[in-house]
PDB file of N, CA and C in Angstrom:
ATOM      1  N   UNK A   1      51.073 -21.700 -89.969  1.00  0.00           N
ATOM      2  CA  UNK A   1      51.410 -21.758 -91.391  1.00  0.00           C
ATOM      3  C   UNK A   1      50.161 -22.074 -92.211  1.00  0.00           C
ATOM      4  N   UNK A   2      50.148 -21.109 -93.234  1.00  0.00           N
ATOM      5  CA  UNK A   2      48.994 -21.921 -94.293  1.00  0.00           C
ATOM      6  C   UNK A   2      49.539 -22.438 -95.005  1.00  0.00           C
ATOM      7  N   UNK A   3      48.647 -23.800 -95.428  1.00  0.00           N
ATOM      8  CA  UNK A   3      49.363 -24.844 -96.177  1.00  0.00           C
ATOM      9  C   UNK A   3      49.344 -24.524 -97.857  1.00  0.00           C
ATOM     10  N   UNK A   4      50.069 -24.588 -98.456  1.00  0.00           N
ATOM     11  CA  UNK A   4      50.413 -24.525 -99.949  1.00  0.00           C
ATOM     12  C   UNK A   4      49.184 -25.174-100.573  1.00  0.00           C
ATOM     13  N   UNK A   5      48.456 -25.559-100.713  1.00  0.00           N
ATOM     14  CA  UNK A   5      47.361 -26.542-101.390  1.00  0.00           C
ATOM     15  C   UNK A   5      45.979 -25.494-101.160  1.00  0.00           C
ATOM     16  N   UNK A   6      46.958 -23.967-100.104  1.00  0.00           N
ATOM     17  CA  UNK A   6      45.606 -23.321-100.031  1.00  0.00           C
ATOM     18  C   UNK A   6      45.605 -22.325-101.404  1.00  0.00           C
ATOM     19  N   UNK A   7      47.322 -22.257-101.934  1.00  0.00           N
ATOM     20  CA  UNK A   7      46.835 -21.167-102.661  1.00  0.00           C
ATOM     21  C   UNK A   7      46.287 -20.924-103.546  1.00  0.00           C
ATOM     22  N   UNK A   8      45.687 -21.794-104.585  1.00  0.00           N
ATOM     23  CA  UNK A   8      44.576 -21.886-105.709  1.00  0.00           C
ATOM     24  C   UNK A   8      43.091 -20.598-104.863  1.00  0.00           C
ATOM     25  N   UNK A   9      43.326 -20.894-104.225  1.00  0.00           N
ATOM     26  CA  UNK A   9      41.788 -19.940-103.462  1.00  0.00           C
ATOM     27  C   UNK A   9      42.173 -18.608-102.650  1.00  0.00           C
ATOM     28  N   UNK A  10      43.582 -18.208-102.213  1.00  0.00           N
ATOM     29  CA  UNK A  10      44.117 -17.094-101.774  1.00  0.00           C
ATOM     30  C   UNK A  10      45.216 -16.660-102.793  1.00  0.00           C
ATOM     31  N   UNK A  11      44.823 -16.330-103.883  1.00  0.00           N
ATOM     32  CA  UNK A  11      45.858 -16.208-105.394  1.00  0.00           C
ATOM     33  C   UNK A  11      46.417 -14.958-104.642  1.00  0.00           C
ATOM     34  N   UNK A  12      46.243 -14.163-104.271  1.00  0.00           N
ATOM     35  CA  UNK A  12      46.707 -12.423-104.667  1.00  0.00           C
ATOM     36  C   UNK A  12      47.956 -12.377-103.847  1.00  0.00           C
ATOM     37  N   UNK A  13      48.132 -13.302-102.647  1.00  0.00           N
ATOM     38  CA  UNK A  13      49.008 -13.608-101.544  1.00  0.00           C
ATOM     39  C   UNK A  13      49.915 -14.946-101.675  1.00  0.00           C
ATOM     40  N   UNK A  14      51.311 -14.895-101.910  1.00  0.00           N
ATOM     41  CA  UNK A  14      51.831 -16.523-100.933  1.00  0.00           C
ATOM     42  C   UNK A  14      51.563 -16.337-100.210  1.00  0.00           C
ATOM     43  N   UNK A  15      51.007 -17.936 -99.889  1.00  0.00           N
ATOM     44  CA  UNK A  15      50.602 -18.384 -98.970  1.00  0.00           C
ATOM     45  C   UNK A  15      51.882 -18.363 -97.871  1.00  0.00           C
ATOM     46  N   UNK A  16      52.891 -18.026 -98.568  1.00  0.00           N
ATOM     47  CA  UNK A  16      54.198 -18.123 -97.486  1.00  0.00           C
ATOM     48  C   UNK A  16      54.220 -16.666 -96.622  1.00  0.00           C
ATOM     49  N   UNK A  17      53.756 -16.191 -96.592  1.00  0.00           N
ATOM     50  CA  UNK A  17      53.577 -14.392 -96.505  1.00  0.00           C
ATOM     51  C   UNK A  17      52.636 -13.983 -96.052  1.00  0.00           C
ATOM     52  N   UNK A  18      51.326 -15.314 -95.557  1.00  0.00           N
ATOM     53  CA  UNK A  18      50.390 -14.967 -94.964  1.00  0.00           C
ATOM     54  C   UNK A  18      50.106 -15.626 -93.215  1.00  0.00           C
ATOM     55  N   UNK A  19      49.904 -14.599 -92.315  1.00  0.00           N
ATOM     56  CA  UNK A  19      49.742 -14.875 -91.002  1.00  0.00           C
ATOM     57  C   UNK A  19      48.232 -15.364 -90.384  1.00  0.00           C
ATOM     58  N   UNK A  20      47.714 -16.076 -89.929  1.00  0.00           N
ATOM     59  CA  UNK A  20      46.839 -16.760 -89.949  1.00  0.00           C
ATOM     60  C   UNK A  20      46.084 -15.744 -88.928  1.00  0.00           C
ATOM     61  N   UNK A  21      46.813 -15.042 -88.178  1.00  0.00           N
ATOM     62  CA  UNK A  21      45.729 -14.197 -87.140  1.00  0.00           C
ATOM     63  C   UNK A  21      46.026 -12.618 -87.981  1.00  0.00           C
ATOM     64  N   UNK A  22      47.033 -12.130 -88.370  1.00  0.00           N
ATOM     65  CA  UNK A  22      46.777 -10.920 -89.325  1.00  0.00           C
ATOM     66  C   UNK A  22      46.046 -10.542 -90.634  1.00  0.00           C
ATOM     67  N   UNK A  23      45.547 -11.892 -91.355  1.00  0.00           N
ATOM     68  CA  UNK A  23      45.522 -12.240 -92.588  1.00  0.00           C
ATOM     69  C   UNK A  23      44.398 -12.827 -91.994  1.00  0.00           C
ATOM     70  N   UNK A  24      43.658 -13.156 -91.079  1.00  0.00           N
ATOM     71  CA  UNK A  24      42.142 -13.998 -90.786  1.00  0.00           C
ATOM     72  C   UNK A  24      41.192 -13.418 -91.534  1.00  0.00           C
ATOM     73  N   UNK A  25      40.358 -12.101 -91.913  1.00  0.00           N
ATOM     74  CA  UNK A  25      39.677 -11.485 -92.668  1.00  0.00           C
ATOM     75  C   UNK A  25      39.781 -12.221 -93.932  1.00  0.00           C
ATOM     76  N   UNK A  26      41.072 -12.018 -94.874  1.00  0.00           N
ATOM     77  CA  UNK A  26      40.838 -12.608 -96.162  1.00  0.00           C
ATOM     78  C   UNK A  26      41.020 -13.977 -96.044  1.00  0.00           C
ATOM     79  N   UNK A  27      41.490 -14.574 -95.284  1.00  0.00           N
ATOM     80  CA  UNK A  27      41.625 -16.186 -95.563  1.00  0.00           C
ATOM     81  C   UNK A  27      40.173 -16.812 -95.276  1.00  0.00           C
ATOM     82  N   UNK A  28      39.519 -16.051 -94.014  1.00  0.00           N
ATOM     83  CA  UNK A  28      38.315 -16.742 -94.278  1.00  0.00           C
ATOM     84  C   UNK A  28      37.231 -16.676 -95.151  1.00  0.00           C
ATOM     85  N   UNK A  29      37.124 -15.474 -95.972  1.00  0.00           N
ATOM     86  CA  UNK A  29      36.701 -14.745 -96.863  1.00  0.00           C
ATOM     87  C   UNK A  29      37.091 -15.508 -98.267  1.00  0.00           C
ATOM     88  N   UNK A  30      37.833 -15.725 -98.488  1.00  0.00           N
ATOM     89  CA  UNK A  30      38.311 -16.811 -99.776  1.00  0.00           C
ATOM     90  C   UNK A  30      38.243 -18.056 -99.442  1.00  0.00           C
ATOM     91  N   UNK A  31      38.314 -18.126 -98.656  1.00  0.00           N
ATOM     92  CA  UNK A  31      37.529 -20.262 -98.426  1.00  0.00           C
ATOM     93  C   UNK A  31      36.567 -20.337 -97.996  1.00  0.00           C
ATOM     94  N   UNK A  32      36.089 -19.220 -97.690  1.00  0.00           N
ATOM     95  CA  UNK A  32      33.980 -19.362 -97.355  1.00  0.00           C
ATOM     96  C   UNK A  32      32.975 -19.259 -98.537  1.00  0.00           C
ATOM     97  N   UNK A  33      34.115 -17.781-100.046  1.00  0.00           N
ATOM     98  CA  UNK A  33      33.751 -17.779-101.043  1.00  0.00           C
ATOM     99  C   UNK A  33      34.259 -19.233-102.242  1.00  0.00           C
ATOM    100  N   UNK A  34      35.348 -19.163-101.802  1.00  0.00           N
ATOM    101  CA  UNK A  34      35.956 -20.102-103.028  1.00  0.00           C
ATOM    102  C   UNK A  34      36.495 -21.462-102.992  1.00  0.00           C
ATOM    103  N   UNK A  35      36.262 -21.512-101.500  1.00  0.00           N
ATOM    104  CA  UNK A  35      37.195 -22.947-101.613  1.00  0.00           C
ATOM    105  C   UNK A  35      36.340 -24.625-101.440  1.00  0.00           C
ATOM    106  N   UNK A  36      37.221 -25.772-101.513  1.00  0.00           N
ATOM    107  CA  UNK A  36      36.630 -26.936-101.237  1.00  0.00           C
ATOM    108  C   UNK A  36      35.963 -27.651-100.302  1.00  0.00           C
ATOM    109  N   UNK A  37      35.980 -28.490-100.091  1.00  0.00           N
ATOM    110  CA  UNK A  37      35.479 -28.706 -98.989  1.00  0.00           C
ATOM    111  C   UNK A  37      36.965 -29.613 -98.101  1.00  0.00           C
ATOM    112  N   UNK A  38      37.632 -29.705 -98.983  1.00  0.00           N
ATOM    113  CA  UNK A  38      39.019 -29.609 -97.919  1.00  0.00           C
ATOM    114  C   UNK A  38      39.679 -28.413 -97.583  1.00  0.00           C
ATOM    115  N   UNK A  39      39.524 -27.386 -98.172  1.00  0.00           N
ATOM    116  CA  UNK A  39      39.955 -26.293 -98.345  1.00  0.00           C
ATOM    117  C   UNK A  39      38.877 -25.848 -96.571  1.00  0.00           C
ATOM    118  N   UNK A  40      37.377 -26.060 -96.970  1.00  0.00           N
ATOM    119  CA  UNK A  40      36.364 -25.916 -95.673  1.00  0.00           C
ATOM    120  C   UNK A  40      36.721 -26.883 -94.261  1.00  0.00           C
ATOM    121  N   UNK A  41      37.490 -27.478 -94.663  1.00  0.00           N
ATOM    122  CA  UNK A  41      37.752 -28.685 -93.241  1.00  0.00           C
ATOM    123  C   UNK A  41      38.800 -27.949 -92.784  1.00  0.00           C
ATOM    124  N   UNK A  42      39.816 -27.384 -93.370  1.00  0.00           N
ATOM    125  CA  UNK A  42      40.965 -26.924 -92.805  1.00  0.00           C
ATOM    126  C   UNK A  42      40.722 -25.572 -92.015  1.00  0.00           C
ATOM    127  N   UNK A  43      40.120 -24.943 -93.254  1.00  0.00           N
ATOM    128  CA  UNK A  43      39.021 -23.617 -92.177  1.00  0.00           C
ATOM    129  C   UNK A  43      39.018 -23.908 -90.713  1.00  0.00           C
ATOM    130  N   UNK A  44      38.041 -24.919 -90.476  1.00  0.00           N
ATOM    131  CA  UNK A  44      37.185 -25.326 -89.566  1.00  0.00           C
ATOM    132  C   UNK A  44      38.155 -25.531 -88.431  1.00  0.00           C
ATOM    133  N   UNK A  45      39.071 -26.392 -88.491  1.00  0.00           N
ATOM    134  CA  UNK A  45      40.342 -27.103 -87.969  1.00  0.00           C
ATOM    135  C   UNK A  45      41.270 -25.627 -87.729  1.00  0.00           C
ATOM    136  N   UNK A  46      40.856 -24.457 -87.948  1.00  0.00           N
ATOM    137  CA  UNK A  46      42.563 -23.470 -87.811  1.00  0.00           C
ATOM    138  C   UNK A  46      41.747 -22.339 -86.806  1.00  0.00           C
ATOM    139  N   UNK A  47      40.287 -21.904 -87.246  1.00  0.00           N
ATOM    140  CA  UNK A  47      39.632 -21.463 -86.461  1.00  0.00           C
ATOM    141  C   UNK A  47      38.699 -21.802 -85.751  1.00  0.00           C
ATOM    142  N   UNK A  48      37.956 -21.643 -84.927  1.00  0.00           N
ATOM    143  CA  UNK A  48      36.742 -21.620 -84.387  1.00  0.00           C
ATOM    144  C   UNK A  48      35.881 -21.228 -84.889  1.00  0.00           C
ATOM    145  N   UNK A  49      34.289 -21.439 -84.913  1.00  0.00           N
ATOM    146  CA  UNK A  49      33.322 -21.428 -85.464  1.00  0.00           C
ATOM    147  C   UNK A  49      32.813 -20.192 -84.899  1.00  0.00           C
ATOM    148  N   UNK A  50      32.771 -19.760 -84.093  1.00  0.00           N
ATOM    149  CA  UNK A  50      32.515 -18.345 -83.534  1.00  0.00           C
ATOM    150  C   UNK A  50      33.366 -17.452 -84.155  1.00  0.00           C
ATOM    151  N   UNK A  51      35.161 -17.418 -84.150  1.00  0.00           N
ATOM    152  CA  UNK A  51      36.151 -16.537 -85.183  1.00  0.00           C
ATOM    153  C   UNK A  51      35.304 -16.537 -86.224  1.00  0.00           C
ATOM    154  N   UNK A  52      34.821 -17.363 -86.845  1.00  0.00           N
ATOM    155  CA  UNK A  52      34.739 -17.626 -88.258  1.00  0.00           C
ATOM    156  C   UNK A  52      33.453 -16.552 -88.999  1.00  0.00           C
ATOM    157  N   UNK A  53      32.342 -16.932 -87.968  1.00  0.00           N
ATOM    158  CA  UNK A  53      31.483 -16.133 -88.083  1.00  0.00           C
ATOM    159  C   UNK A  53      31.788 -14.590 -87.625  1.00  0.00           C
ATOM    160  N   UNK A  54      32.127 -14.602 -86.522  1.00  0.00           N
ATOM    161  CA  UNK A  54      32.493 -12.899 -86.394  1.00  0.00           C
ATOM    162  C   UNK A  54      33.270 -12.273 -87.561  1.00  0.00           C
ATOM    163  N   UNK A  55      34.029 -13.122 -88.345  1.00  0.00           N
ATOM    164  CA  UNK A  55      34.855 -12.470 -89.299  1.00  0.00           C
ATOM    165  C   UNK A  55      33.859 -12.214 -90.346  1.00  0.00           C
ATOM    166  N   UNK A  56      33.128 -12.666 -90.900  1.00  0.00           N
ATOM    167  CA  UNK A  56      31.888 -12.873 -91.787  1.00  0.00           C
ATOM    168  C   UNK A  56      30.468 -12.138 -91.642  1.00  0.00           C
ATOM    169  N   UNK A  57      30.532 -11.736 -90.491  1.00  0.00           N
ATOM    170  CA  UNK A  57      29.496 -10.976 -90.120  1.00  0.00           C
ATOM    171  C   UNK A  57      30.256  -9.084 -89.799  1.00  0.00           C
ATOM    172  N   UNK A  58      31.353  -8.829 -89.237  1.00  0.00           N
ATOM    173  CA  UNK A  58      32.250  -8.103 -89.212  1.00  0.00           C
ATOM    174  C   UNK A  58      32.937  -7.341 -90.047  1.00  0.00           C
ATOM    175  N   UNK A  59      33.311  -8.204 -91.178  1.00  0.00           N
ATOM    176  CA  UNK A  59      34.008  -8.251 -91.979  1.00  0.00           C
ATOM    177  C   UNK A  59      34.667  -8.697 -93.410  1.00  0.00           C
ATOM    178  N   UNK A  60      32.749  -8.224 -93.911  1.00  0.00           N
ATOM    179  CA  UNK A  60      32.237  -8.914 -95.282  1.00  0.00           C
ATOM    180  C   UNK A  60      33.154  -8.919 -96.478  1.00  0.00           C
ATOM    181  N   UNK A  61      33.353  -9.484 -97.108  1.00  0.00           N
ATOM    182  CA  UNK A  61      34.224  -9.690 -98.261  1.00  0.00           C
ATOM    183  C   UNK A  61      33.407  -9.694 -99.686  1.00  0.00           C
ATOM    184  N   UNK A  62      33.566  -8.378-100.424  1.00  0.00           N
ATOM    185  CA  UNK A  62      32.515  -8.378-101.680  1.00  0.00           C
ATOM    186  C   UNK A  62      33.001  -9.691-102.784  1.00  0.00           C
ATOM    187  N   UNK A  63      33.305 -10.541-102.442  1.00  0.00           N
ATOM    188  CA  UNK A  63      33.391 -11.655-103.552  1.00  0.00           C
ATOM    189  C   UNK A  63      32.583 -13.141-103.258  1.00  0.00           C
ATOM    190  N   UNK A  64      31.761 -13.421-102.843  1.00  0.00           N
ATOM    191  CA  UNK A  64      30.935 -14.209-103.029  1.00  0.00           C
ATOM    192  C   UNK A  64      29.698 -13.877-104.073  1.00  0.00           C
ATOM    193  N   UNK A  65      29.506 -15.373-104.688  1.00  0.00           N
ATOM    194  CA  UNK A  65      28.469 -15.481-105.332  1.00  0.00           C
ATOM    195  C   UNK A  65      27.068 -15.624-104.761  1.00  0.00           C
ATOM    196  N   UNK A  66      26.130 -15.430-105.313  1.00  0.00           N
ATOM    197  CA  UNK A  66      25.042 -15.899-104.459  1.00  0.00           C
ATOM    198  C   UNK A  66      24.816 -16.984-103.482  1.00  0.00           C
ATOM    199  N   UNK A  67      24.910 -17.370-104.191  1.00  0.00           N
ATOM    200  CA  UNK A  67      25.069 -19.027-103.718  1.00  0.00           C
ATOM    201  C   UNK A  67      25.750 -19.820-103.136  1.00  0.00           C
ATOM    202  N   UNK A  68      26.860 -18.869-102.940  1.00  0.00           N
ATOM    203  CA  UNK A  68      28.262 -19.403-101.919  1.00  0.00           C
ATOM    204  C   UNK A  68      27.436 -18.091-100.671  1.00  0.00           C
ATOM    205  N   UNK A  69      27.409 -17.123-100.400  1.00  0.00           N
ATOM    206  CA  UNK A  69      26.778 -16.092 -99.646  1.00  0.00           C
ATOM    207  C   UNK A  69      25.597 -16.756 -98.820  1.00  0.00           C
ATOM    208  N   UNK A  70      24.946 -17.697 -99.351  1.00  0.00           N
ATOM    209  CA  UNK A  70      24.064 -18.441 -98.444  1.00  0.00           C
ATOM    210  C   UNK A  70      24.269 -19.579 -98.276  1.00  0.00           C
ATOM    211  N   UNK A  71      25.221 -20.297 -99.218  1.00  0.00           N
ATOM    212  CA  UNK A  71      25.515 -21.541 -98.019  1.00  0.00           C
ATOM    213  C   UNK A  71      26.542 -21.268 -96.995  1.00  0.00           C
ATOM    214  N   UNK A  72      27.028 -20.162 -97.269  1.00  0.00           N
ATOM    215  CA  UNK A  72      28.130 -19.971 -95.833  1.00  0.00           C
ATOM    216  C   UNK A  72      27.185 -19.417 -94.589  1.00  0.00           C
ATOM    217  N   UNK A  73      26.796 -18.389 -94.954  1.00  0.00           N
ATOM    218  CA  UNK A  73      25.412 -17.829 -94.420  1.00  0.00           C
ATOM    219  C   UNK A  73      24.657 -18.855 -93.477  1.00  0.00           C
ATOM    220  N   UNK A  74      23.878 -19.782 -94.388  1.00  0.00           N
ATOM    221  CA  UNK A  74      22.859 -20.664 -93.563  1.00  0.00           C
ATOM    222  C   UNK A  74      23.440 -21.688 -93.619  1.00  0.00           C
ATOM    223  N   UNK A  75      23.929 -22.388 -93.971  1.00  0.00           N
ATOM    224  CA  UNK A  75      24.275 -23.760 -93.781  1.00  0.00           C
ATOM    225  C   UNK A  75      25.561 -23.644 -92.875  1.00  0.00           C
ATOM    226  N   UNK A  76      26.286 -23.488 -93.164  1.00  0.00           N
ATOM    227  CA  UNK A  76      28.177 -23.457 -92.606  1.00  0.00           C
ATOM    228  C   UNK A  76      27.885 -23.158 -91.269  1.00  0.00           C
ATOM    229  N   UNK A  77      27.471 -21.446 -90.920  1.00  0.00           N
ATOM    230  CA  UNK A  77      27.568 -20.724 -90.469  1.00  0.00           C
ATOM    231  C   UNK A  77      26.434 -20.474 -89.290  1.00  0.00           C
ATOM    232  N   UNK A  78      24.957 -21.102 -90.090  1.00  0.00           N
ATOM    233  CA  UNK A  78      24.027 -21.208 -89.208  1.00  0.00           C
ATOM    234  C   UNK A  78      23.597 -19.819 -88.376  1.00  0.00           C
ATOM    235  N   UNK A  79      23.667 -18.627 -89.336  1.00  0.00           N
ATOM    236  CA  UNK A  79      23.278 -17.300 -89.293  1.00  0.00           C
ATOM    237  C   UNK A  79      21.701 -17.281 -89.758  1.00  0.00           C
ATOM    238  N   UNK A  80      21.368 -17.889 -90.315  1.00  0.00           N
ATOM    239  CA  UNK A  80      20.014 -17.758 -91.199  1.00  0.00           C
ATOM    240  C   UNK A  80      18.553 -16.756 -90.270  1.00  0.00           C
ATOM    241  N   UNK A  81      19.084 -16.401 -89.180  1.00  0.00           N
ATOM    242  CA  UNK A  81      18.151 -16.012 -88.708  1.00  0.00           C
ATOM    243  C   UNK A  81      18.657 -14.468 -88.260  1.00  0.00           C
ATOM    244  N   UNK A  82      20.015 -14.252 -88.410  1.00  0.00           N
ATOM    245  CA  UNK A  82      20.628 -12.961 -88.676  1.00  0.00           C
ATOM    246  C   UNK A  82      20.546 -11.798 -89.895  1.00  0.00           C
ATOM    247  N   UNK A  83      20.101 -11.180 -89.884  1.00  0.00           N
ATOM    248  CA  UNK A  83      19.691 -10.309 -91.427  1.00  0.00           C
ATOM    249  C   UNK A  83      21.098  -9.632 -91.828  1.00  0.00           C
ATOM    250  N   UNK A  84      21.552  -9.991 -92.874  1.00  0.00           N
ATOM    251  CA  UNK A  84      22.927  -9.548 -93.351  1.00  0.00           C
ATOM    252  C   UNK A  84      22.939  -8.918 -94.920  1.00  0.00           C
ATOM    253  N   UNK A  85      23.431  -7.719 -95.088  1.00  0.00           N
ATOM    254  CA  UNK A  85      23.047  -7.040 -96.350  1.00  0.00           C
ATOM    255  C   UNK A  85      23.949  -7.714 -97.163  1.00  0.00           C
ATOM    256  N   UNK A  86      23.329  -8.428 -98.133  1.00  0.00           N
ATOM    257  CA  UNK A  86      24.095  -9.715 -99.344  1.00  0.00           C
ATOM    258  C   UNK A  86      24.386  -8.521 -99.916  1.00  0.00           C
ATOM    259  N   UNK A  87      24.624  -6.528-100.432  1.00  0.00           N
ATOM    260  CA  UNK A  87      25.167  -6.161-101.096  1.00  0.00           C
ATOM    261  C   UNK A  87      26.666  -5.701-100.569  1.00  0.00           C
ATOM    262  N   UNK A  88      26.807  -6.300 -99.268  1.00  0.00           N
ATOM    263  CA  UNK A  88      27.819  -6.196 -98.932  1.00  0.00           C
ATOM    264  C   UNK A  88      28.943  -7.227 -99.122  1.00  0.00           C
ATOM    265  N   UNK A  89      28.504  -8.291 -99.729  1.00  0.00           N
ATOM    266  CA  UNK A  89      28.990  -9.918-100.081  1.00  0.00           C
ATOM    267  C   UNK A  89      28.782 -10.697-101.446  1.00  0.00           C
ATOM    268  N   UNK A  90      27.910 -10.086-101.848  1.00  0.00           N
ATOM    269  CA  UNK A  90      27.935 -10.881-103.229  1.00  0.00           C
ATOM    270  C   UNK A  90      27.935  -9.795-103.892  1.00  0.00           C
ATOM    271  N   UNK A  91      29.018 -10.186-105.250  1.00  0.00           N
ATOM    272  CA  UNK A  91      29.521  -9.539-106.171  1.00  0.00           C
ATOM    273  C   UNK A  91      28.861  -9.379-107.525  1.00  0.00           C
ATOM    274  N   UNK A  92      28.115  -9.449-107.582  1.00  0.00           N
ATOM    275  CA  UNK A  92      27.178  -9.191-108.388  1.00  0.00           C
ATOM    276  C   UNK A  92      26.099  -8.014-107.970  1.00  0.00           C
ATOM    277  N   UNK A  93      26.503  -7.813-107.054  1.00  0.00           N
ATOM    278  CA  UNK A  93      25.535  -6.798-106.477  1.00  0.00           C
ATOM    279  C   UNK A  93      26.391  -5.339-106.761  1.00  0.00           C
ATOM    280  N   UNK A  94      25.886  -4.471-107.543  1.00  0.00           N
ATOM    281  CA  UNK A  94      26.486  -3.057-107.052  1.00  0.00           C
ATOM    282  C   UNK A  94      27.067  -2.338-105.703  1.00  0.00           C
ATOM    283  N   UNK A  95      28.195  -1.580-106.384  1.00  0.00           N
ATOM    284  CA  UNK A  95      28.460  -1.434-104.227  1.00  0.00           C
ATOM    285  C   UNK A  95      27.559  -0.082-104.413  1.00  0.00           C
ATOM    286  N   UNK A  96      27.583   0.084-102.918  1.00  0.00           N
ATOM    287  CA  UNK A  96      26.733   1.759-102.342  1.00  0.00           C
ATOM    288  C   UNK A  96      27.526   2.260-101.876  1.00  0.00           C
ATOM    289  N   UNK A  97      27.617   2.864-102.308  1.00  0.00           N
ATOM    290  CA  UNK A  97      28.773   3.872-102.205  1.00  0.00           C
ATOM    291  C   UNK A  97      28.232   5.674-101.756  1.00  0.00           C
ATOM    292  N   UNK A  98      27.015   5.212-100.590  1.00  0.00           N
ATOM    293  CA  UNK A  98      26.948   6.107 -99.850  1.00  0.00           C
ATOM    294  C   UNK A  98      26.819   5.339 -98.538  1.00  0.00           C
TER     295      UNK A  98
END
C-alpha cells in the first residue's frame, strides 16, 4: 500500500490505485523529483537501493529540476561517476525528439 501522506507528490494517481511493483517507475520518479525527506525515507524503506537506481537510470522521468537531478544523481543515489543525459530528466531541458 502507498501511504496517503504520499499523495501531495504522486497528484495525477490515488494513491489508492497505485501498485507499488506496477507503478515503481513513477513513484520513484516523483519522490526522487518532488518529495521530502519523509516522503525519501519511505522510498528507501519500500525499495532497495539498487531497485531504486535501476529505475532512475532505466527509466528517466522528464520532471526533475536541476537540482533535484543531481542530488538524486550524486548524493542519494551515488551514480556520480555514471554519465546520464540530464536531457532526459530535467525539465527544463528541451526533449529530442530524434
Amino acid at each position: 500500500m502507498v501511504p496517503k501522506n504520499l499523495q501531495g507528490v504522486l497528484w495525477s494517481v490515488d494513491t489508492d490505485q497505485l501498485d507499488l511493483q506496477k507503478n515503481k517507475s513513477y513513484i520513484v520518479n516523483q519522490i526522487l523529483a518532488y518529495g521530502t525527506w519523509e516522503h525519501l525515507r519511505w522510498l528507501l524503506k519500500s525499495y532497495s537501493r539498487e531497485e531504486i537506481k535501476k529505475v532512475f537510470v532505466e527509466h528517466p522521468g522528464k520532471d526533475y529540476s536541476p537540482s533535484a537531478f543531481n542530488f538524486a544523481k550524486n548524493v542519494l543515489l551515488e551514480l556520480q561517476n555514471q554519465p546520464l543525459d540530464q536531457t532526459k530528466y530535467v525539465k527544463t531541458f528541451p526533449r529530442n525528439i530524434r
